[in-house]
N, C-alpha and C. Protein backbone atom coordinates (compact mmCIF):
# COMPACT_ATOMS: atom_id res chain seq x y z
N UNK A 1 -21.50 -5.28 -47.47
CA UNK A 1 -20.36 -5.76 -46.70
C UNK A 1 -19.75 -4.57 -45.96
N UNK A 2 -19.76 -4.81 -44.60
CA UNK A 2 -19.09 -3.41 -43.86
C UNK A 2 -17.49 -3.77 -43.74
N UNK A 3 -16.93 -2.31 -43.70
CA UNK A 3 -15.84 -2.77 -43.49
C UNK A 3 -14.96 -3.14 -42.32
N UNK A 4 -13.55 -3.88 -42.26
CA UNK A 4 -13.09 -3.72 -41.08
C UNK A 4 -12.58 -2.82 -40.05
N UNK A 5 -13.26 -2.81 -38.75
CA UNK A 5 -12.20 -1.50 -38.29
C UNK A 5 -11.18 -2.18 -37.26
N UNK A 6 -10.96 -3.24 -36.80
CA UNK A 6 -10.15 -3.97 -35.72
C UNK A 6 -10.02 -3.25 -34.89
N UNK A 7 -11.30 -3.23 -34.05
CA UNK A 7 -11.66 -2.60 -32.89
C UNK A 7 -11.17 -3.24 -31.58
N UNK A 8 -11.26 -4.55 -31.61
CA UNK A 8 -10.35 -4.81 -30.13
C UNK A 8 -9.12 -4.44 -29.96
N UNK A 9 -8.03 -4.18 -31.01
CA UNK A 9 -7.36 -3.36 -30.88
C UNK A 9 -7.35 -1.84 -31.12
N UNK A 10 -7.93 -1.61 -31.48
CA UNK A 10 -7.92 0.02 -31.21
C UNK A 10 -8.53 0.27 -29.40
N UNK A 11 -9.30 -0.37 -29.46
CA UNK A 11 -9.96 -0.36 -28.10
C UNK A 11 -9.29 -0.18 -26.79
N UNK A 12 -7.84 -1.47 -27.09
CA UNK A 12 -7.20 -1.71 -26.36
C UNK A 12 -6.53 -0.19 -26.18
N UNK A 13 -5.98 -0.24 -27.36
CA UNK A 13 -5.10 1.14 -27.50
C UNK A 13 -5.86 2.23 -26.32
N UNK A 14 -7.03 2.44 -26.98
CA UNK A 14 -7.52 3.59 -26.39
C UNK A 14 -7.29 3.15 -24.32
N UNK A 15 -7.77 2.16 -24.27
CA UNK A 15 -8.15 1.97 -22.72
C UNK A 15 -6.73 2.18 -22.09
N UNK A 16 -5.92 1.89 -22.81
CA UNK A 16 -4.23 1.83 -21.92
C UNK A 16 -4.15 3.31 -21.81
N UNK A 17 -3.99 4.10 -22.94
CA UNK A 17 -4.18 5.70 -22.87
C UNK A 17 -4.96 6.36 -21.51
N UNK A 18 -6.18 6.19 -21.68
CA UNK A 18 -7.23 6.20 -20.51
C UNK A 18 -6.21 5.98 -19.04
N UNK A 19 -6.01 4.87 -19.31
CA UNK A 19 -5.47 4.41 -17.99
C UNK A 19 -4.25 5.22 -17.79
N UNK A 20 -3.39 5.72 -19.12
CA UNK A 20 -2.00 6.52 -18.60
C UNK A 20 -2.40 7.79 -18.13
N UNK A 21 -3.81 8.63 -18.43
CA UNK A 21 -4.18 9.79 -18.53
C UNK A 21 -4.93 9.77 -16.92
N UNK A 22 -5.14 9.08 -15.94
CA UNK A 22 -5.92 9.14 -15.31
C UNK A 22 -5.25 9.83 -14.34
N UNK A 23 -5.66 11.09 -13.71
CA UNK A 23 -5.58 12.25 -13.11
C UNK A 23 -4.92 13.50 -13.60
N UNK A 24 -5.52 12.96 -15.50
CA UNK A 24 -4.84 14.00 -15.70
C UNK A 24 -5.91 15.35 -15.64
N UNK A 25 -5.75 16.71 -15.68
CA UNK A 25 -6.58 17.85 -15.49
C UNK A 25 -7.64 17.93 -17.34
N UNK A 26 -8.63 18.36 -16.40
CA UNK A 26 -9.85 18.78 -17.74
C UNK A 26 -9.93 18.00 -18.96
N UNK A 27 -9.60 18.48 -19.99
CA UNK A 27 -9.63 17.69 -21.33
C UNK A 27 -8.87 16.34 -21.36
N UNK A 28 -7.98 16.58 -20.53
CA UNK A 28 -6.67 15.91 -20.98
C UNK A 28 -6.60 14.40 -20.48
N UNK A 29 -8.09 14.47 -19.74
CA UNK A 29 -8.18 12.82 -19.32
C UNK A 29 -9.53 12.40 -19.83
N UNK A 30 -9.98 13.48 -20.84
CA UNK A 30 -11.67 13.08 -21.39
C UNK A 30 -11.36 13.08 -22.61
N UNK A 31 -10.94 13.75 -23.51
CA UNK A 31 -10.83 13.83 -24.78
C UNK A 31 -9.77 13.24 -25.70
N UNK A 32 -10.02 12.45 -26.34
CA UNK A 32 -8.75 11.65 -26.96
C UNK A 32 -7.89 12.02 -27.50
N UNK A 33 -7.79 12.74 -28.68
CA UNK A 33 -7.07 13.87 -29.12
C UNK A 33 -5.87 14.24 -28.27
N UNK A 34 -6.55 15.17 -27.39
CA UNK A 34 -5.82 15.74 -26.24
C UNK A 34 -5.04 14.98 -25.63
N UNK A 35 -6.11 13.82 -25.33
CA UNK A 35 -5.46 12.56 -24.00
C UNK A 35 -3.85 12.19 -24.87
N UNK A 36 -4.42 11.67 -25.96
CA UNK A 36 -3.14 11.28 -26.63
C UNK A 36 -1.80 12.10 -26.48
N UNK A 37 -1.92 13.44 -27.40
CA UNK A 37 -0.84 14.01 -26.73
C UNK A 37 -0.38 14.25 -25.61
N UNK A 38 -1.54 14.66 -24.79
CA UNK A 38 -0.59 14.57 -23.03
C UNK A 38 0.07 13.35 -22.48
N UNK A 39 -0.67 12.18 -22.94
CA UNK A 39 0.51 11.02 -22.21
C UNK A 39 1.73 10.63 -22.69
N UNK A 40 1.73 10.94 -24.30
CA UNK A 40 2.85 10.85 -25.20
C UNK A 40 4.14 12.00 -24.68
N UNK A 41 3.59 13.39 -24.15
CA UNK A 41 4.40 14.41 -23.84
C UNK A 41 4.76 13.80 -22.41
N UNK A 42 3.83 13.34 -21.73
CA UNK A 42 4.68 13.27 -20.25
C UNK A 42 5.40 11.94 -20.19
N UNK A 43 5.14 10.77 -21.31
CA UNK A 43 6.57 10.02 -21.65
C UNK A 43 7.30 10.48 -21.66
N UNK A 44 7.05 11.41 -23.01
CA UNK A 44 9.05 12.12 -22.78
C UNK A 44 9.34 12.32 -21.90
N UNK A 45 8.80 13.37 -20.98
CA UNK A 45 9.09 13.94 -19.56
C UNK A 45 9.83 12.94 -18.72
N UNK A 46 9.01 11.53 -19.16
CA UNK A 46 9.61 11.02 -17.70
C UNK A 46 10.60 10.09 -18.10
N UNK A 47 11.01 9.84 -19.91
CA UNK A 47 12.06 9.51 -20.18
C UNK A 47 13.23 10.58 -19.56
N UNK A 48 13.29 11.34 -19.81
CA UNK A 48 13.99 12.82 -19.73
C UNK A 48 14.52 12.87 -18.44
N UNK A 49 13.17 12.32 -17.49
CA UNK A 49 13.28 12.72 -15.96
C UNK A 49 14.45 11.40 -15.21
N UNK A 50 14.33 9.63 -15.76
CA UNK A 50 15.00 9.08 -15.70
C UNK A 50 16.39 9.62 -15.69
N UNK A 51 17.18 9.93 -16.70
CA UNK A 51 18.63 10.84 -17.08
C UNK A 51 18.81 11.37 -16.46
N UNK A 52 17.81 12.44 -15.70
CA UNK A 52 18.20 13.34 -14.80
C UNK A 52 18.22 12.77 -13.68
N UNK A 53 17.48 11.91 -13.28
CA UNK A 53 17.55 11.37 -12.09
C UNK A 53 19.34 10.57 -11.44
N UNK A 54 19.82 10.60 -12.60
CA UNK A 54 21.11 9.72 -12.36
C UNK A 54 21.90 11.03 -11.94
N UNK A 55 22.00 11.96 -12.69
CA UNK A 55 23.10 13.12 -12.67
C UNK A 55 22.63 13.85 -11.14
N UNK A 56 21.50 14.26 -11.21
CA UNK A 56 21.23 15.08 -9.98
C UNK A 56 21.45 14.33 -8.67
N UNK A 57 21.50 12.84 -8.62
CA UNK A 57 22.17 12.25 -7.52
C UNK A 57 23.38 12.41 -7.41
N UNK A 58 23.98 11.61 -8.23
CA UNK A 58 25.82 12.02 -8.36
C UNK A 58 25.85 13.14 -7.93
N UNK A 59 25.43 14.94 -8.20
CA UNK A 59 25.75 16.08 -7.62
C UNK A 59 25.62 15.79 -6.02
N UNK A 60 23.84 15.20 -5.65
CA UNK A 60 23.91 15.36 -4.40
C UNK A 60 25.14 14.92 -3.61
N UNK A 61 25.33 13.42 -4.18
CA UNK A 61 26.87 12.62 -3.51
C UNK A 61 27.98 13.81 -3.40
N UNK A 62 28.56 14.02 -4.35
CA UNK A 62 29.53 15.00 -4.65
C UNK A 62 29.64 15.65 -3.48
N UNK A 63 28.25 16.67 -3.45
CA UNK A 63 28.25 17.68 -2.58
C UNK A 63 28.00 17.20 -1.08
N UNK A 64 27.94 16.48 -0.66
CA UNK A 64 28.13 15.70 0.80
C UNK A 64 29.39 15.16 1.13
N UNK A 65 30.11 14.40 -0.08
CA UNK A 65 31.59 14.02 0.25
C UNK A 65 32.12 15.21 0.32
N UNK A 66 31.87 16.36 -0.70
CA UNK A 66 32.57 17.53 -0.74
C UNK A 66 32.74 18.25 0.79
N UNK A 67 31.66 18.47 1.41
CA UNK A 67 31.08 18.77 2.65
C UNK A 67 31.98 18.32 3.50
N UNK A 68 31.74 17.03 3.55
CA UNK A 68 32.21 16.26 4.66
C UNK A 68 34.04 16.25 4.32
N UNK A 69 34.34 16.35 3.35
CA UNK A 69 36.00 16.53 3.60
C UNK A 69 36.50 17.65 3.72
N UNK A 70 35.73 18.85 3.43
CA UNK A 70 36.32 19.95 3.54
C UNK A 70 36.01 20.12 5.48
N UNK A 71 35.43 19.53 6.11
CA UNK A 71 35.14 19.66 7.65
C UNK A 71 36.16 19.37 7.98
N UNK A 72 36.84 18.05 7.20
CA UNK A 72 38.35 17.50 7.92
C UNK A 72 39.44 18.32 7.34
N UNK A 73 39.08 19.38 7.07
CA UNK A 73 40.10 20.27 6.37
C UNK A 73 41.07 19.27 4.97
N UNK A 74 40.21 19.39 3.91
CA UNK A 74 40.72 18.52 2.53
C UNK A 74 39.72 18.85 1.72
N UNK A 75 40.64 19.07 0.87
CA UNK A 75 39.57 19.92 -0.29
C UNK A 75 39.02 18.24 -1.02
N UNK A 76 37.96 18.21 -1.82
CA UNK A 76 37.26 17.00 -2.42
C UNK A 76 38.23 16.74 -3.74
N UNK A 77 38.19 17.18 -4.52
CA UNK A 77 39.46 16.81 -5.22
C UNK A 77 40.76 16.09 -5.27
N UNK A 78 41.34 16.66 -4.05
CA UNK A 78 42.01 15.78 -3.09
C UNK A 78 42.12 14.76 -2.89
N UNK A 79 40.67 15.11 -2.23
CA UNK A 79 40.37 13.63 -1.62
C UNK A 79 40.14 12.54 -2.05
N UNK A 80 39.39 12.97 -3.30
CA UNK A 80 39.27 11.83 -4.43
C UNK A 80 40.79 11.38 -5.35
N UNK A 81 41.71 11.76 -5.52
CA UNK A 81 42.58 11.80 -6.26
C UNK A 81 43.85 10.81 -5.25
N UNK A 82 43.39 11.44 -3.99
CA UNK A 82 44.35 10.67 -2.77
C UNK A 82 44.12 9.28 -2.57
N UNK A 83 42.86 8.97 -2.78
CA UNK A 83 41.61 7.65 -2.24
C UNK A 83 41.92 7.05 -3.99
N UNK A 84 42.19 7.55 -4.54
CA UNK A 84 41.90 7.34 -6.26
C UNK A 84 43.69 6.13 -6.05
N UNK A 85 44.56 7.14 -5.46
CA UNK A 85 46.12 6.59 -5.41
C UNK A 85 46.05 5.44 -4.80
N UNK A 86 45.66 5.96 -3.57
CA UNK A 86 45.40 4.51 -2.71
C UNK A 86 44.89 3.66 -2.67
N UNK A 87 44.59 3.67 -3.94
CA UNK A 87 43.56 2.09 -4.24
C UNK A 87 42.06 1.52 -3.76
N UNK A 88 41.79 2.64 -3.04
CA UNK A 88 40.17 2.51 -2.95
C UNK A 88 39.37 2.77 -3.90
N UNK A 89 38.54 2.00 -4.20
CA UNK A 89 37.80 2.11 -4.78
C UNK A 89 36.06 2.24 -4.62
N UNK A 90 35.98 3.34 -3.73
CA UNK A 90 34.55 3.23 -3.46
C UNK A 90 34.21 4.49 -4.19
N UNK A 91 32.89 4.28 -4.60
CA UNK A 91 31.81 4.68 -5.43
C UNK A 91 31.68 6.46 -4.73
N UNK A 92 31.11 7.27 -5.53
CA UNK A 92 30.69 9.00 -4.24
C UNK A 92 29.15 8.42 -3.50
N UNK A 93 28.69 7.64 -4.13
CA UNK A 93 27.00 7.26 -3.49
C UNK A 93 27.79 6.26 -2.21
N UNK A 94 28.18 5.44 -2.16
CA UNK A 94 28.92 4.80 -0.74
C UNK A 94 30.13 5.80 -0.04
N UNK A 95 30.86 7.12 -0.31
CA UNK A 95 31.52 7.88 0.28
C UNK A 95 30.38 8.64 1.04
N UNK A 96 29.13 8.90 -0.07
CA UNK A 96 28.47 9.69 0.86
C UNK A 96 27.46 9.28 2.17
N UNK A 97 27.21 7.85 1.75
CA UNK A 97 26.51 7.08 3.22
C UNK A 97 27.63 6.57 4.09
N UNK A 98 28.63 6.75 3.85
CA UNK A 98 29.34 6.72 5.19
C UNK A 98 29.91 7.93 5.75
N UNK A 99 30.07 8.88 4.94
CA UNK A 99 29.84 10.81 5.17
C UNK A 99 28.81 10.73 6.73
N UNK A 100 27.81 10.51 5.59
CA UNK A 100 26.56 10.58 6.95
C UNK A 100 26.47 9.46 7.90
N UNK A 101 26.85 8.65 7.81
CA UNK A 101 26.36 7.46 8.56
C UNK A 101 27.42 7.00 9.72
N UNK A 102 28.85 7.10 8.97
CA UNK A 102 29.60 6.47 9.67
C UNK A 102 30.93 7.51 10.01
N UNK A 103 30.46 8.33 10.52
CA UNK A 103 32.01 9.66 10.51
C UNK A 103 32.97 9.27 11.32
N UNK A 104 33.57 8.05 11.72
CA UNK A 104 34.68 7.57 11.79
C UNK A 104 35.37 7.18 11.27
N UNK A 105 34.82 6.25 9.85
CA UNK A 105 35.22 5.65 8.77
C UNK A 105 35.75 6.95 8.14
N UNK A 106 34.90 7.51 8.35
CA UNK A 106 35.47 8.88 7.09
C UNK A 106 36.57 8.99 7.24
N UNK A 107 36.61 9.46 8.58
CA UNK A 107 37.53 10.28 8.90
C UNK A 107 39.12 9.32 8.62
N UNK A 108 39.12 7.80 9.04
CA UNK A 108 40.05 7.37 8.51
C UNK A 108 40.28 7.62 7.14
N UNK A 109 38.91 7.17 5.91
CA UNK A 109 39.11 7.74 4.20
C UNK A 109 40.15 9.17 4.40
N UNK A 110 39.70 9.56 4.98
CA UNK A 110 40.93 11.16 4.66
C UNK A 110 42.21 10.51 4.99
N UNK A 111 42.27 10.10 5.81
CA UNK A 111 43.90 9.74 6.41
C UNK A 111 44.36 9.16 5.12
N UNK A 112 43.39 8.27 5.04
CA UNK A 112 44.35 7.32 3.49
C UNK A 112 44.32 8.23 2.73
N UNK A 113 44.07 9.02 2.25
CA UNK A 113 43.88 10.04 1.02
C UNK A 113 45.25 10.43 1.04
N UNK A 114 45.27 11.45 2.75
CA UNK A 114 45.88 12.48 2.72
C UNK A 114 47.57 11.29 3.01
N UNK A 115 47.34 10.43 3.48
CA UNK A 115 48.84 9.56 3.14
C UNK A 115 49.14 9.69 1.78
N UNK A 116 48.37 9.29 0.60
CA UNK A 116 48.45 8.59 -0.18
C UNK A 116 49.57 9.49 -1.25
């Protein structure tokens, strides 16, 4: 009597691996061992990379509203704290597409700020 090895699932296992590993360099897309840990490590990575992906936008925003109000002579702090009084409530990712997009609008956002 041989024993069981429940190979369609292991199989499976293996082929999804395969498939996460594909372009990865030398061993690391031939050898299982290896394969395993490299796709398991660049999960983390790209758990990791998600998180960062949120924060390093917010900076970019920041630093474009920042930009763009210090042009109208207003420090960002300010500006946020002025816009904060006055009851706007827009987001730094929508301050900063209308930064770039719409520099008339802005330029009113300061006015309300700098009323406020």
């Amino acid at each position: 009597m041989a024993r069981a090895t429940n190979t369609p699932v292991r199989l499976a296992r293996k082929r999804r691996l395969m498939k996460a590993a594909k372009g990865f360099w030398g061993a690391r897309h031939r050898q299982y061992k290896i394969m395993r840990e490299s796709v398991h490590r660049a999960w983390v990575y790209a758990y990791i990379g998600r998180r960062l992906k949120k924060r390093d936008f917010r900076r970019l925003w920041i630093l474009r509203v920042n930009a763009a109000s210090r042009a109208r002579g207003m420090m960002y702090s300010r500006f946020i704290h002025g816009l904060k009084k006055a009851g706007v409530e827009l987001n730094r990712k929508v301050l900063s597409e209308i930064a770039i997009h719409d520099p008339k609008a802005f330029d009113h956002l300061v006015e309300v700020a700098k009323s406020a």
